[in-house]
N, C-alpha and C. Protein backbone atom coordinates (compact mmCIF):
# COMPACT_ATOMS: atom_id res chain seq x y z
N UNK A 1 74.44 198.67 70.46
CA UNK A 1 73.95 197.33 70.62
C UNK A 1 74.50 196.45 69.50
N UNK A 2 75.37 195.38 70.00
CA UNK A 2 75.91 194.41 69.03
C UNK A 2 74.24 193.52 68.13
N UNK A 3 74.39 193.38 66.47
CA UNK A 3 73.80 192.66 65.95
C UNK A 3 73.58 191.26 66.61
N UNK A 4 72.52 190.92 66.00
CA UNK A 4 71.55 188.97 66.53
C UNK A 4 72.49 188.66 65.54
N UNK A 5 73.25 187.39 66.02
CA UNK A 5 73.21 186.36 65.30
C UNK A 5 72.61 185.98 64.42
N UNK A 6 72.63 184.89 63.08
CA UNK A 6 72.29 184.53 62.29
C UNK A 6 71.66 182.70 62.48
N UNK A 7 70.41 182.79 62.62
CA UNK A 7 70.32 180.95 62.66
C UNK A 7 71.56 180.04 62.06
N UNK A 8 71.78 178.85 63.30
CA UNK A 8 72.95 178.13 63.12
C UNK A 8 74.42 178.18 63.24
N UNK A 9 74.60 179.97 63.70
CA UNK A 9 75.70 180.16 64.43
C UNK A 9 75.83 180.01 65.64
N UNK A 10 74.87 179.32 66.76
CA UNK A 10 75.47 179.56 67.93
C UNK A 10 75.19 181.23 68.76
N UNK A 11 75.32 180.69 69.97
CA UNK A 11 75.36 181.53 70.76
C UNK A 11 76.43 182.17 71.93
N UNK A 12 76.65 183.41 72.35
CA UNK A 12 77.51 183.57 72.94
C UNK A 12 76.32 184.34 74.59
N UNK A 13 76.97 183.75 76.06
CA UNK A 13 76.34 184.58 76.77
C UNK A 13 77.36 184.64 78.06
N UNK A 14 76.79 185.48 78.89
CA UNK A 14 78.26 185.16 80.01
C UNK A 14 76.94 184.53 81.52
N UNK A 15 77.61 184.49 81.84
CA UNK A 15 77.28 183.47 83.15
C UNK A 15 78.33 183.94 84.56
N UNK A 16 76.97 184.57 84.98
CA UNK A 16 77.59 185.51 86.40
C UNK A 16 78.33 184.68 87.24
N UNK A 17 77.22 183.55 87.46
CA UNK A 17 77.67 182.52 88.73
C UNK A 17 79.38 181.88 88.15
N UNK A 18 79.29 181.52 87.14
CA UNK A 18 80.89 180.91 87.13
C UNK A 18 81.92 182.21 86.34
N UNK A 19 81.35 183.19 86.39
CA UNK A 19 82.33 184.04 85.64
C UNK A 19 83.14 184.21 84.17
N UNK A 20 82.23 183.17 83.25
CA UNK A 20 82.70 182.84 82.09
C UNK A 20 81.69 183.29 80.73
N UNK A 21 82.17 183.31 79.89
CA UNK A 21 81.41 183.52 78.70
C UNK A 21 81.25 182.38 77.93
N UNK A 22 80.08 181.87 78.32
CA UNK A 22 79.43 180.42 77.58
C UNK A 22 79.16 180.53 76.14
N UNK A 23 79.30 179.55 75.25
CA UNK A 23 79.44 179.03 73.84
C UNK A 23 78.36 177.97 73.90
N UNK A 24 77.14 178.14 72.96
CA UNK A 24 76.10 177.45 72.98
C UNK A 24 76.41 176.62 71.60
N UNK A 25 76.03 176.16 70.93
CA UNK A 25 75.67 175.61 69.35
C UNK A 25 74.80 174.27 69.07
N UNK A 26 73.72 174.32 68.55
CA UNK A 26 72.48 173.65 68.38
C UNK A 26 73.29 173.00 67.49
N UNK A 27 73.67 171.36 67.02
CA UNK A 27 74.15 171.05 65.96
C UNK A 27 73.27 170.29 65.22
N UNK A 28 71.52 169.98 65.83
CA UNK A 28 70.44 168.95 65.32
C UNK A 28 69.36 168.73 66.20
N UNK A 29 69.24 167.45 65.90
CA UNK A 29 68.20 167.04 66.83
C UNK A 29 68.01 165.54 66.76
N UNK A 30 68.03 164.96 67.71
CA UNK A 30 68.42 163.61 68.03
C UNK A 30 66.64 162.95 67.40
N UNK A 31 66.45 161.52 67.45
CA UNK A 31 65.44 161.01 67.37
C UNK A 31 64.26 161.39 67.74
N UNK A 32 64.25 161.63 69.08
CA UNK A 32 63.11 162.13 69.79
C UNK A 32 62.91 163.33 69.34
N UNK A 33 63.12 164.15 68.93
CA UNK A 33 63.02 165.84 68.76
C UNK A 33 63.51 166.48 70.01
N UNK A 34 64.73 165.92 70.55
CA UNK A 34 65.41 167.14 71.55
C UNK A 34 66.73 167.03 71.01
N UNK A 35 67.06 168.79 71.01
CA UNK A 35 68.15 168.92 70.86
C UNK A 35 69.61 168.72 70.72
N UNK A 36 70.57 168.73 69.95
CA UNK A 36 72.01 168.21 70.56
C UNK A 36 72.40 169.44 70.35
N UNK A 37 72.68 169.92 71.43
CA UNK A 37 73.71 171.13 72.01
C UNK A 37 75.20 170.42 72.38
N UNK A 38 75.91 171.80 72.12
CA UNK A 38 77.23 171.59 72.53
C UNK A 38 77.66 172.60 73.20
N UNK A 39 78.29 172.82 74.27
CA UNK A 39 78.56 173.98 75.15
C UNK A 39 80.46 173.94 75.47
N UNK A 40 80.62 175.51 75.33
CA UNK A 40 81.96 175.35 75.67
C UNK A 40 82.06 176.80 76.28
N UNK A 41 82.95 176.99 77.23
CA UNK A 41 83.30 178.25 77.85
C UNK A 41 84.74 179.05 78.04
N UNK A 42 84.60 180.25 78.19
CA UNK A 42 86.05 180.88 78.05
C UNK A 42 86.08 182.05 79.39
N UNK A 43 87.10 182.10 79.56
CA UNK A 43 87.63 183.43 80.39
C UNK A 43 87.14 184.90 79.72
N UNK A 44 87.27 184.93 78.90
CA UNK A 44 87.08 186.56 77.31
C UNK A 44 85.99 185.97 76.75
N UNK A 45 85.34 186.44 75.91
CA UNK A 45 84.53 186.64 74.96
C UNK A 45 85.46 186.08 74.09
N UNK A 46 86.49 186.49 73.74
CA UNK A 46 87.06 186.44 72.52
C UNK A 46 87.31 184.93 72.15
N UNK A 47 87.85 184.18 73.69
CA UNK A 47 88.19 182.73 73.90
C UNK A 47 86.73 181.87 73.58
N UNK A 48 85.50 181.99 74.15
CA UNK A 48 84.38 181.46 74.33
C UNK A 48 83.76 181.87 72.41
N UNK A 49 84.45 183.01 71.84
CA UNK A 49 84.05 182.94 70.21
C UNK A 49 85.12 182.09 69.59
N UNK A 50 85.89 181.84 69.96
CA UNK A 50 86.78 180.90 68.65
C UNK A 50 86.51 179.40 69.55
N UNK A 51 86.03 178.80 70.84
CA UNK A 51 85.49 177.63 70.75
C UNK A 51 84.12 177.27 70.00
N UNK A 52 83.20 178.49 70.29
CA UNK A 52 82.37 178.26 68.77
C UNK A 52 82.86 178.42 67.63
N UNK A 53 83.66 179.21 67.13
CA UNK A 53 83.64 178.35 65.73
C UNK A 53 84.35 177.44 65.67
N UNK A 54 85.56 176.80 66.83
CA UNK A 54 85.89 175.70 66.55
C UNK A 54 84.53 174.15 66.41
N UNK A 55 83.75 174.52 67.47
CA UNK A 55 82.38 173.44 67.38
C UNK A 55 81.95 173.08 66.25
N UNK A 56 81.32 174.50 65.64
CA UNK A 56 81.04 174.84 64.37
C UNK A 56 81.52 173.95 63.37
N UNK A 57 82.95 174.41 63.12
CA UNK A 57 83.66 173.87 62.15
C UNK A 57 83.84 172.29 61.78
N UNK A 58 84.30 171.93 63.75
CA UNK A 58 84.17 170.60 63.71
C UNK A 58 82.55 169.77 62.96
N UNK A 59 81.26 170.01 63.34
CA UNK A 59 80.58 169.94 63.24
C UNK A 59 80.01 169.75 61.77
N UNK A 60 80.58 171.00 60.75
CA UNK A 60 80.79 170.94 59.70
C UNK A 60 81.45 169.36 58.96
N UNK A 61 82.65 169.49 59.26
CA UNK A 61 83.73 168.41 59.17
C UNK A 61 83.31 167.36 59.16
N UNK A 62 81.94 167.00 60.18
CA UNK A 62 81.98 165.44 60.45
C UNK A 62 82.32 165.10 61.87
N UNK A 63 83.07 165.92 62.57
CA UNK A 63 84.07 165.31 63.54
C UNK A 63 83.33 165.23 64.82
N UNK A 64 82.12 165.51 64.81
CA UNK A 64 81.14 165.43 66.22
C UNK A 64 80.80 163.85 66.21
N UNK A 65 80.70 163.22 67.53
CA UNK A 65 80.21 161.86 67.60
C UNK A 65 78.36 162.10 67.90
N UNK A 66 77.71 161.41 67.83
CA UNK A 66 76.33 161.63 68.01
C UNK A 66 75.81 161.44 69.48
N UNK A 67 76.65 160.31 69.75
CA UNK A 67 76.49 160.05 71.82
C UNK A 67 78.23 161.00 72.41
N UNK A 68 78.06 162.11 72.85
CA UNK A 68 79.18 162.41 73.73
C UNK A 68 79.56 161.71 74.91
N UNK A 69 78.71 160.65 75.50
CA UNK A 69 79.20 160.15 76.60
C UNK A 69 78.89 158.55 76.26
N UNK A 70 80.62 158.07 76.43
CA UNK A 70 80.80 156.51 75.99
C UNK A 70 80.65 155.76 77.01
N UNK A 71 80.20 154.37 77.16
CA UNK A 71 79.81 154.03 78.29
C UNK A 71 81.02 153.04 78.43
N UNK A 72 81.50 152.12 79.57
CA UNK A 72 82.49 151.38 80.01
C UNK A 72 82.50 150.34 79.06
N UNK A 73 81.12 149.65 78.91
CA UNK A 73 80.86 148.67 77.92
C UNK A 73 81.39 148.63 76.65
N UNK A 74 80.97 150.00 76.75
CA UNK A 74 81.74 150.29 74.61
C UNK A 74 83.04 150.16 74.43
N UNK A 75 83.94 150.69 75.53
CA UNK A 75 84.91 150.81 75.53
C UNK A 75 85.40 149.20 75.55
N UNK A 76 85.16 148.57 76.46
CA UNK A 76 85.37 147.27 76.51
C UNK A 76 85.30 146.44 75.24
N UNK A 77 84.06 146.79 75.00
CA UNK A 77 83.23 146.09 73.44
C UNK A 77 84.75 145.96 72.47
N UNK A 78 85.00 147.47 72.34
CA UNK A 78 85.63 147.89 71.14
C UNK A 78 87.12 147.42 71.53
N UNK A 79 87.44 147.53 72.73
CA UNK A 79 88.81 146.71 72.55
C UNK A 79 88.82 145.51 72.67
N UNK A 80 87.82 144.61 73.11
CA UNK A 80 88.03 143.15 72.70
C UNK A 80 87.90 142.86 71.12
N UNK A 81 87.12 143.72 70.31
CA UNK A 81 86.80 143.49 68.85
C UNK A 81 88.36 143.96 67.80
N UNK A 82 88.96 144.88 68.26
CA UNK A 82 89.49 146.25 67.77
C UNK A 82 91.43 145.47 67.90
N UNK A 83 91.29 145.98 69.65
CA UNK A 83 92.69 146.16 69.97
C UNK A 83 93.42 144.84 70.30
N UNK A 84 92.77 143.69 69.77
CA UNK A 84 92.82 142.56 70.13
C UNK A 84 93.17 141.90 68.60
N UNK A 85 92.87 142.42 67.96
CA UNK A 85 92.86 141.37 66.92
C UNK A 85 94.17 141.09 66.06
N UNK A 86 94.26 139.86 65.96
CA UNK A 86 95.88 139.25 65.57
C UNK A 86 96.55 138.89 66.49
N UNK A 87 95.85 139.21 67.81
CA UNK A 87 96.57 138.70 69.22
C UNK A 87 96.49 137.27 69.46
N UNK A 88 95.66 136.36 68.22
CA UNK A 88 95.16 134.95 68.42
C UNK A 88 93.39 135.07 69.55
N UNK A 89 92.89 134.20 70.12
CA UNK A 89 91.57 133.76 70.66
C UNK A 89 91.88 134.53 72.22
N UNK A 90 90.67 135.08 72.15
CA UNK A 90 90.49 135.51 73.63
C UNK A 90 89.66 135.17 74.32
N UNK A 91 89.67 134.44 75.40
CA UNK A 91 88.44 133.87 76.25
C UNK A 91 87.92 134.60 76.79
N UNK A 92 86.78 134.79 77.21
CA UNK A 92 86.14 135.82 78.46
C UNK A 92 85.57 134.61 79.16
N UNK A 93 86.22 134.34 79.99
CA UNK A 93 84.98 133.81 81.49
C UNK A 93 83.66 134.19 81.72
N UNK A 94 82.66 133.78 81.69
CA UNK A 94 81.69 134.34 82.35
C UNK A 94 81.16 134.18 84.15
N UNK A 95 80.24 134.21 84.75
CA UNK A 95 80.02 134.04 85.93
C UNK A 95 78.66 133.24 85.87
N UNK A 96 78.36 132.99 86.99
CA UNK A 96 76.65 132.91 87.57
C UNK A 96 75.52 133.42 86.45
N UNK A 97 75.87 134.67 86.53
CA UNK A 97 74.81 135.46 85.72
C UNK A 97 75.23 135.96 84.40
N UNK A 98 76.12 135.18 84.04
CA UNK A 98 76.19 135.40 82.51
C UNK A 98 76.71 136.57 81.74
N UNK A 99 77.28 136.99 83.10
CA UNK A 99 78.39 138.09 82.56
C UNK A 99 79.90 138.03 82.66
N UNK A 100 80.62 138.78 82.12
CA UNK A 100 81.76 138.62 82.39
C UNK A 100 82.81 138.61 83.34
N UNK A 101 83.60 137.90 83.91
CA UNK A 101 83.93 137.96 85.25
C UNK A 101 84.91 138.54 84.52
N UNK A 102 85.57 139.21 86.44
CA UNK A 102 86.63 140.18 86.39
C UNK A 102 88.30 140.06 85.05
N UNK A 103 88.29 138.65 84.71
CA UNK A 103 89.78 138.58 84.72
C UNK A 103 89.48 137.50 82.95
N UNK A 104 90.31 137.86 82.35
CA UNK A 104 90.39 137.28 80.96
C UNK A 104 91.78 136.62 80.44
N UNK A 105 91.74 135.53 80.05
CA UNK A 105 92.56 134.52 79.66
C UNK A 105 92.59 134.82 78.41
N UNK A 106 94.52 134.49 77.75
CA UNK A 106 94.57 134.38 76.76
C UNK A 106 94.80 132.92 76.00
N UNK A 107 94.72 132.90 74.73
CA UNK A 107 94.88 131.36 74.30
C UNK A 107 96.05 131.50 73.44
């Protein structure tokens, strides 16, 4: 019988239905008190252990974002703020309801 893990390493398990060996790793816990997991999977054991410690490591590093899923908005946000700048004034149109219509003018 292989040794338990050590708190904060992660977990390794396999998963009949898709045939893979799943990579768990708890990296915190968000505001509310639920979890931020990160999951990654491999063909081997061996593959599904070096994406945990790649998680791991990253995790270590810094290199985890806190929201994994960016929304259209942000993306938008950040390139009108970001990928725009020095390009001179950018208009956004708005509509009716005070959002942005489809199509943007430059000045």
């Amino acid at each position: 019988m292989t040794a338990r893990r050590s708190r904060g390493e992660g977990g390794l398990h396999w998963d009949e239905t898709r045939q893979h060996w799943i990579a768990t790793a708890t990296l915190g816990f968000d505001g509310r008190g639920k979890r931020i997991t990160k999951k990654a999977s491999g063909t081997t054991k061996t593959a599904a252990k070096d994406k945990l410690k790649r998680i791991l490591r990253d995790h270590e590093d810094g290199l985890t974002s806190r929201t994994p899923r960016h929304t259209v908005g942000e993306a938008v946000n950040y390139w009108l703020d970001y990928a725009l700048s020095g390009r001179g004034h950018c208009e956004i149109p708005t509509g009716k309801t005070g959002r942005p219509s489809k199509s943007l003018t430059f000045a």
